[in-house]
Protein backbone atom coordinates (compact mmCIF):
# COMPACT_ATOMS: atom_id res chain seq x y z
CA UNK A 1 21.29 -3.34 3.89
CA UNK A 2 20.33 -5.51 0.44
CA UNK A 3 19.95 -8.77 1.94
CA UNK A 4 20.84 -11.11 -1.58
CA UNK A 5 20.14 -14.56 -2.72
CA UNK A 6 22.27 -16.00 -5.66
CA UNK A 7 20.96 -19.05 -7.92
CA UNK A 8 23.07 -20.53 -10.42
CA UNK A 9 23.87 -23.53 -11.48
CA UNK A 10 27.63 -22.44 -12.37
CA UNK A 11 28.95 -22.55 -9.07
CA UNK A 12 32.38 -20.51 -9.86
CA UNK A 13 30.18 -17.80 -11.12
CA UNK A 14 28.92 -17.19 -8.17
CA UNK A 15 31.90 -17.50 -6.32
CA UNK A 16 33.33 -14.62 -8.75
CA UNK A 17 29.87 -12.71 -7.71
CA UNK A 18 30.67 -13.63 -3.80
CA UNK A 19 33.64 -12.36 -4.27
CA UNK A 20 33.06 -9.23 -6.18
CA UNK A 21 30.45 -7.88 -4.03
CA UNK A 22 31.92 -9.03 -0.28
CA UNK A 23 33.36 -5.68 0.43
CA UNK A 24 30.39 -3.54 -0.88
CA UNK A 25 29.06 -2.26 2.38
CA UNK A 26 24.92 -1.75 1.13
CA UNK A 27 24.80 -5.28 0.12
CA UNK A 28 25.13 -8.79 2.51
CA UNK A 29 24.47 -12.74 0.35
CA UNK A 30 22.29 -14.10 2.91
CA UNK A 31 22.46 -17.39 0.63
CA UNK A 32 23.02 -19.20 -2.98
CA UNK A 33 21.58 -22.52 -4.97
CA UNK A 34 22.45 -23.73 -7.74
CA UNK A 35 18.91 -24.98 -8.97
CA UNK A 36 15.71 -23.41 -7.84
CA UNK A 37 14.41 -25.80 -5.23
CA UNK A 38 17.21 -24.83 -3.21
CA UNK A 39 16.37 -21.14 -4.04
CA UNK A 40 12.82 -21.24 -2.99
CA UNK A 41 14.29 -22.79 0.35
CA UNK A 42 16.93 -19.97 1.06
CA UNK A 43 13.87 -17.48 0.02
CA UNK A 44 11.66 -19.11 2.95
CA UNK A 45 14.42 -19.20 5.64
CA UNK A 46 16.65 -15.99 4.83
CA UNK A 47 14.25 -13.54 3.90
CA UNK A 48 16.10 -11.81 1.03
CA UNK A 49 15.56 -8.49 -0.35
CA UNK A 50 16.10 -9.57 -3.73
CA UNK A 51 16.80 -12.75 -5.86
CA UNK A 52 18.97 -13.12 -8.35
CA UNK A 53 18.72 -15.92 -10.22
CA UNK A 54 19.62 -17.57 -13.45
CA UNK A 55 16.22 -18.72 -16.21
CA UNK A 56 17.89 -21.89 -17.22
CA UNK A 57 18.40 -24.19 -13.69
CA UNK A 58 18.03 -28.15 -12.59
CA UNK A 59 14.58 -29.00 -10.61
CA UNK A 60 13.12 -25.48 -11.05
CA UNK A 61 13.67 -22.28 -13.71
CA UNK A 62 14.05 -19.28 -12.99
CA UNK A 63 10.36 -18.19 -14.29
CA UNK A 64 8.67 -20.62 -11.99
CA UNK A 65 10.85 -18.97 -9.46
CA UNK A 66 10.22 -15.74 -10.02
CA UNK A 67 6.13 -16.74 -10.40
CA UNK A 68 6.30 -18.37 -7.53
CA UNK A 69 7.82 -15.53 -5.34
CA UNK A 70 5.76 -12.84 -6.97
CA UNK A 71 2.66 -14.99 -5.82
CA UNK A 72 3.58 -15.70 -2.01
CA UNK A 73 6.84 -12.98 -1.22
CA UNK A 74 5.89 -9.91 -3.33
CA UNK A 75 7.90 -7.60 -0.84
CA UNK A 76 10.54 -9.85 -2.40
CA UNK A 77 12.35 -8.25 -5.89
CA UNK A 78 13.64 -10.88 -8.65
CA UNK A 79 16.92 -9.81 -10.98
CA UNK A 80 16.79 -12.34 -13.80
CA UNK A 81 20.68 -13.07 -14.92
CA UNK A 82 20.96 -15.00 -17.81
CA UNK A 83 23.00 -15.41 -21.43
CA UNK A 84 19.55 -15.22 -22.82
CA UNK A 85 18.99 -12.37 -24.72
CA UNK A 86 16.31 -13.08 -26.75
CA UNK A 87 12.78 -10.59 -26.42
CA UNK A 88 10.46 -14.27 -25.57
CA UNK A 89 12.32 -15.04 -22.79
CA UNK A 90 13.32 -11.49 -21.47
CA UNK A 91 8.77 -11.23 -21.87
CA UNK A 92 8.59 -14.67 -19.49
CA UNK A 93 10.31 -13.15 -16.89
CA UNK A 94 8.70 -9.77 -16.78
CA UNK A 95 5.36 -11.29 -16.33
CA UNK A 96 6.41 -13.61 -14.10
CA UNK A 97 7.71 -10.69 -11.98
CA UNK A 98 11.23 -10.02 -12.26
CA UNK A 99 11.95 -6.30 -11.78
CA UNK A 100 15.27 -6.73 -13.75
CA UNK A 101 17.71 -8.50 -16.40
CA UNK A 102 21.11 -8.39 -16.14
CA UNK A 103 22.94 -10.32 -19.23
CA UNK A 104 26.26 -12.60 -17.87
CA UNK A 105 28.28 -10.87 -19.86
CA UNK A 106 27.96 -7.44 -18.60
CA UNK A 107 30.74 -6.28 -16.25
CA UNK A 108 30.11 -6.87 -12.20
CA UNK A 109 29.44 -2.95 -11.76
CA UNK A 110 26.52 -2.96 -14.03
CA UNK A 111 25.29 -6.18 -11.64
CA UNK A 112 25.93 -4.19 -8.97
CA UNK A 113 23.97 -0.97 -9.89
CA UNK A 114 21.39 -3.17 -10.90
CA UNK A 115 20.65 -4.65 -7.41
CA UNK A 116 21.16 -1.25 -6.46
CA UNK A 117 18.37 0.26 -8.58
CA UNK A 118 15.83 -2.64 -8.02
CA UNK A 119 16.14 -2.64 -4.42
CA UNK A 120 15.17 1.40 -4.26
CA UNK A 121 12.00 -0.25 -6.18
CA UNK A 122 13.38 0.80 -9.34
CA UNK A 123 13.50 -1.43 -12.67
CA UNK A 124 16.65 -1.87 -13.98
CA UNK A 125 17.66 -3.58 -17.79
CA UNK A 126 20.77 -4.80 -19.65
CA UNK A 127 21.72 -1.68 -21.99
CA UNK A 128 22.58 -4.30 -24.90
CA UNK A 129 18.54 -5.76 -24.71
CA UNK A 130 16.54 -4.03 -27.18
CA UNK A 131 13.51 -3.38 -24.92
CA UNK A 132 11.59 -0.99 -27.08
CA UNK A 133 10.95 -4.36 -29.25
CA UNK A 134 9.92 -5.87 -25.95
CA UNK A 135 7.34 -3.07 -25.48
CA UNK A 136 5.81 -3.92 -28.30
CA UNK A 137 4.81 -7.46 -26.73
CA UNK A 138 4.45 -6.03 -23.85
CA UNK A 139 1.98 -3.98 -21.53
CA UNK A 140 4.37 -1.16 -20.57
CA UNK A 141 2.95 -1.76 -16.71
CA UNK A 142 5.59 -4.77 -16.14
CA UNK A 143 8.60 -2.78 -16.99
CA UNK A 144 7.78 0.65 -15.04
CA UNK A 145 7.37 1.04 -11.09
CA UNK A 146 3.96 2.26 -10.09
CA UNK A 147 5.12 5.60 -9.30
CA UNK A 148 6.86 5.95 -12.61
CA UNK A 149 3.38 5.31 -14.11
CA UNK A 150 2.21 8.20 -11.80
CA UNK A 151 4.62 10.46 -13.26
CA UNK A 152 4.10 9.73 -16.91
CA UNK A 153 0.54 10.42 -16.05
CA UNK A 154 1.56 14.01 -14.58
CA UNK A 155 4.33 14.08 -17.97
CA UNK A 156 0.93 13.47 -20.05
CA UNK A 157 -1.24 16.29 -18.75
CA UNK A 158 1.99 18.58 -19.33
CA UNK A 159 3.12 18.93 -15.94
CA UNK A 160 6.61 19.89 -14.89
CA UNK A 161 8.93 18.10 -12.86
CA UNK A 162 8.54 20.46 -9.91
CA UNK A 163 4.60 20.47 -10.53
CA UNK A 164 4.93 16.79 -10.26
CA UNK A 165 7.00 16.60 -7.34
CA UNK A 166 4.57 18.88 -5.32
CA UNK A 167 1.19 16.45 -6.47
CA UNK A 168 3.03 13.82 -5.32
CA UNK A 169 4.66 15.23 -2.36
CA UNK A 170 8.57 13.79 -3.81
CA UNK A 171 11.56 15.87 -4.51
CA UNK A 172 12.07 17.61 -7.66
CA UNK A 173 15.55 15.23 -7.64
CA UNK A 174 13.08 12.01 -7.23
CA UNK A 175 10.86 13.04 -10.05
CA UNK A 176 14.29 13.74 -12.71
CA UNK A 177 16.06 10.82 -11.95
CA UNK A 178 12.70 8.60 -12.45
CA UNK A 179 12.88 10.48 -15.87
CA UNK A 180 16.24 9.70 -16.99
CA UNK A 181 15.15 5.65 -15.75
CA UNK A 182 12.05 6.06 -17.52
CA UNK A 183 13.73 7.17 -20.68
CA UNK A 184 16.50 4.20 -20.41
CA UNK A 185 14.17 1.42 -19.72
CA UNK A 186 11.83 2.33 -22.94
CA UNK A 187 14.74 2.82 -24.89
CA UNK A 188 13.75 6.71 -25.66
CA UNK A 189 16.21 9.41 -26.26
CA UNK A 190 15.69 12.43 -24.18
CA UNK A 191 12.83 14.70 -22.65
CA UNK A 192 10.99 14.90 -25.59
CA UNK A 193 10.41 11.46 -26.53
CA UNK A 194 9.05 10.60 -22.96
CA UNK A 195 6.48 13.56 -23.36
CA UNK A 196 5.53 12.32 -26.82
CA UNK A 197 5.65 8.47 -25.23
CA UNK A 198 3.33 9.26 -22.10
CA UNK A 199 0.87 11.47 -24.45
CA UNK A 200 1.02 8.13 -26.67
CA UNK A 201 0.05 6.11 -23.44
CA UNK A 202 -2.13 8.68 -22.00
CA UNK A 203 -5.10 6.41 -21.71
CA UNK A 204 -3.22 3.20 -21.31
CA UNK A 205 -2.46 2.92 -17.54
């Protein structure tokens, strides 16, 4: 069970949110602020499994948040959700920590398959961000999942998917569907592209 805190400072958006997801059966809101002192006090008390939370809040943003609860909860995953769509601030709250970035004007399924995604220690990003101009400001290692750097790795020295899966001791279905992430989140365009990106990047993680 995703155990979720909400934190934004419209409170009728997250009572659309509440009531979007209170019938999905994999996820339970164990709490929701709406600025990010009251966040920070749900996060001690309720023990979430991941945050989502808004950049722009009263008393304390979203980045301190998310710096914050990389620093002293890093079991703890951070969805940034935000009408900001610009590359500086989607860069603050990578490296502050936030394993996603959901834009408010995607629909409630993509929110949902987000938290989905970032809870199973994937990264997950809004389709309409152009992230492969965020790569460029940014060290590829705060938008991939440390075993999606493993793979690339394996991708680099040649390696198939089924070699990969048996170094790493992961189903052949594990190590294709981290390719098809891998080739969303860096904005690449099929099999190809990832082998020429991790041969790119060979030396680089």
């Amino acid at each position: 069970m995703i155990r979720l805190a909400i934190a934004e400072d419209h409170q009728s958006l997250i009572d659309g949110i509440q009531l979007f997801l209170e019938y999905k059966e994999d996820i339970i809101i164990v709490g929701t602020a709406n600025d990010g002192e009251a966040l920070m006090e749900i996060v001690a008390k309720k023990d979430p499994t991941i945050v989502l939370t808004d950049i722009r809040m009263p008393k304390m943003d979203g980045i301190t948040v998310a710096k914050i609860i990389k620093k002293d909860y890093p079991e703890i995953k951070v969805i940034a959700f935000t009408m900001f769509e610009q590359n500086d601030a989607v860069s603050q709250m990578l490296q502050a920590g936030a394993k996603g970035y959901i834009l408010k004007n995607s629909s409630l399924d993509v929110l949902h398959k987000a938290i989905q995604e970032v809870a199973l220690g994937n990264t997950f990003f809004d389709s309409n961000l152009n992230i492969k101009e965020t790569l460029n400001k940014n060290n590829t290692k705060s938008l991939l999942t440390k075993r999606q750097r493993e793979i690339l790795k394996l991708i680099a020295q040649g390696k198939t998917s089924r070699e990969i899966a048996d170094d790493l001791f992961i189903g052949i279905h594990t190590v294709d569907t981290h390719r098809k992430n891998m080739i969303r989140i860096l904005g690449l365009h099929g099999k190809g592209e990832l082998l020429r990106y991790a041969l790119e990047k060979k030396y680089k993680f």
